[in-house]
N, C-alpha and C. Protein backbone atom coordinates (compact mmCIF):
# COMPACT_ATOMS: atom_id res chain seq x y z
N UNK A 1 104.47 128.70 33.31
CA UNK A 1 104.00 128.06 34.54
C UNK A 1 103.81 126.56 34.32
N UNK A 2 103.27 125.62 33.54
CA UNK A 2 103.14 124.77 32.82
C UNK A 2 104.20 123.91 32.60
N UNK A 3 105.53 124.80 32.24
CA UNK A 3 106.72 124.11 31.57
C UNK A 3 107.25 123.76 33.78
N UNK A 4 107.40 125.01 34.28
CA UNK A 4 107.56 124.50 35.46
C UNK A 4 106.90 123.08 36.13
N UNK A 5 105.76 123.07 36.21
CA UNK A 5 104.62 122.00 36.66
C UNK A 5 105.43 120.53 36.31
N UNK A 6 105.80 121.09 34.71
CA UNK A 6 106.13 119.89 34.08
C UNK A 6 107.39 119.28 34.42
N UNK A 7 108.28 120.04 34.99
CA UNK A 7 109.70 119.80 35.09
C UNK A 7 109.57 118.99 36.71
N UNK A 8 109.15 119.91 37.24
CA UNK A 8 108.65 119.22 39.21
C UNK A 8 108.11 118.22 38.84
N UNK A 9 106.82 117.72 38.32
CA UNK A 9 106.06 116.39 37.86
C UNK A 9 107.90 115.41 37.74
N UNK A 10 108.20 115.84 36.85
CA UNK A 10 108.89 114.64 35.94
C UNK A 10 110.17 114.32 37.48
N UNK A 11 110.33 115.42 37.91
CA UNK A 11 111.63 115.85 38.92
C UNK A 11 111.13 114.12 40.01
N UNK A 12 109.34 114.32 40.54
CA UNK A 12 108.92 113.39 41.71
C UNK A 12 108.82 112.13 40.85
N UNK A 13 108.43 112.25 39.86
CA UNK A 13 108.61 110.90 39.13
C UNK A 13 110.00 109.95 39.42
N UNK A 14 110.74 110.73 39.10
CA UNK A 14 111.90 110.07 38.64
C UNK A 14 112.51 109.60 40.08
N UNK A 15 112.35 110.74 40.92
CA UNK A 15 112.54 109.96 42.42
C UNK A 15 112.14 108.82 42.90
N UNK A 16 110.90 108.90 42.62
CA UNK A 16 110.00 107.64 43.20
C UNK A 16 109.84 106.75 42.41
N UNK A 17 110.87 106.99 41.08
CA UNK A 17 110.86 105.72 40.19
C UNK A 17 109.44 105.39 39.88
N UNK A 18 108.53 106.03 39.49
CA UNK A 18 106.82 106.21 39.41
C UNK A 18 106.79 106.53 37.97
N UNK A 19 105.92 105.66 36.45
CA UNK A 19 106.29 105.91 35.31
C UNK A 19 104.79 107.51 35.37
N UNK A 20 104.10 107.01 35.34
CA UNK A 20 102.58 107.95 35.56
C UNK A 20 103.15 109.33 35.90
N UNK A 21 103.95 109.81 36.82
CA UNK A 21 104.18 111.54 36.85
C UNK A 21 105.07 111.53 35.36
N UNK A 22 106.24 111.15 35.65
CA UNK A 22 106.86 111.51 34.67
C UNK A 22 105.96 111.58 33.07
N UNK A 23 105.52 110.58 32.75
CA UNK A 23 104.31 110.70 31.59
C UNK A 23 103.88 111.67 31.35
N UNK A 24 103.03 112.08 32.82
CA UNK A 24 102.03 113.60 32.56
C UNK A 24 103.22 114.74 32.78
N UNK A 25 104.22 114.82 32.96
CA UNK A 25 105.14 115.87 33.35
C UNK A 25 105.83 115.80 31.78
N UNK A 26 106.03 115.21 30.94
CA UNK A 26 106.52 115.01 29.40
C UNK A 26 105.08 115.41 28.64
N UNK A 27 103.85 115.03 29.07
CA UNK A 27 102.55 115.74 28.45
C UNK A 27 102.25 117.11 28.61
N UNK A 28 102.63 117.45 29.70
CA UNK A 28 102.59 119.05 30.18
C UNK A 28 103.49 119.76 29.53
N UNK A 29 104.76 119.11 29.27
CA UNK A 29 106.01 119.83 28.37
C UNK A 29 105.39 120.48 26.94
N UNK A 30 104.97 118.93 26.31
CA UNK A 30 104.33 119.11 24.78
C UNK A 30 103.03 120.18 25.06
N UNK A 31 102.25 119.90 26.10
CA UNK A 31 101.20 121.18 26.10
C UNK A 31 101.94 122.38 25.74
N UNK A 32 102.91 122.67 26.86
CA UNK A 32 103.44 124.17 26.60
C UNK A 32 104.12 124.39 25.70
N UNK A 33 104.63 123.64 25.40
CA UNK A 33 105.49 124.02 23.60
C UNK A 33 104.26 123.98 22.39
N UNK A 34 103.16 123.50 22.43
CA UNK A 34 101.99 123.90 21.98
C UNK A 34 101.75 124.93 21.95
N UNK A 35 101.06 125.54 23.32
CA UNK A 35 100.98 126.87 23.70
C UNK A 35 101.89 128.09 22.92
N UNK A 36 102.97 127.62 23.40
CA UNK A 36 104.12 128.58 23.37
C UNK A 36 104.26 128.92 21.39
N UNK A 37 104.21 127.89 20.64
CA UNK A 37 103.97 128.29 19.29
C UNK A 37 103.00 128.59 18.72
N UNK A 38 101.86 128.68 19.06
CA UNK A 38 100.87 128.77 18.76
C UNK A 38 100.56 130.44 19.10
N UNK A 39 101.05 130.87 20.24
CA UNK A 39 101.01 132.14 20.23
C UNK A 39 102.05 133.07 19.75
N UNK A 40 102.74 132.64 18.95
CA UNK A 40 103.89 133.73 18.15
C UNK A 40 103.06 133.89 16.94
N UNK A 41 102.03 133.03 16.37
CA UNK A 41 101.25 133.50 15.17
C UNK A 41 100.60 134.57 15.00
């Protein structure tokens, strides 16, 4: 859900030429690839 959030964030960013979504939409990425390895342990 997260990796989604992150992809739409970065998607309105990039439209609106806006650096701030895209940022938090590349921070939300690294969250979930966090997440995401952290629970195969």
């Amino acid at each position: 859900m997260l990796a989604i959030l992150a992809v739409y964030l970065i998607y309105l960013g990039m439209q609106a030429e806006m650096i701030p979504p895209v940022l938090t939409g590349v921070g939300f990425v690294l969250i979930a690839l966090a997440f995401a390895f952290s629970g195969k342990k």
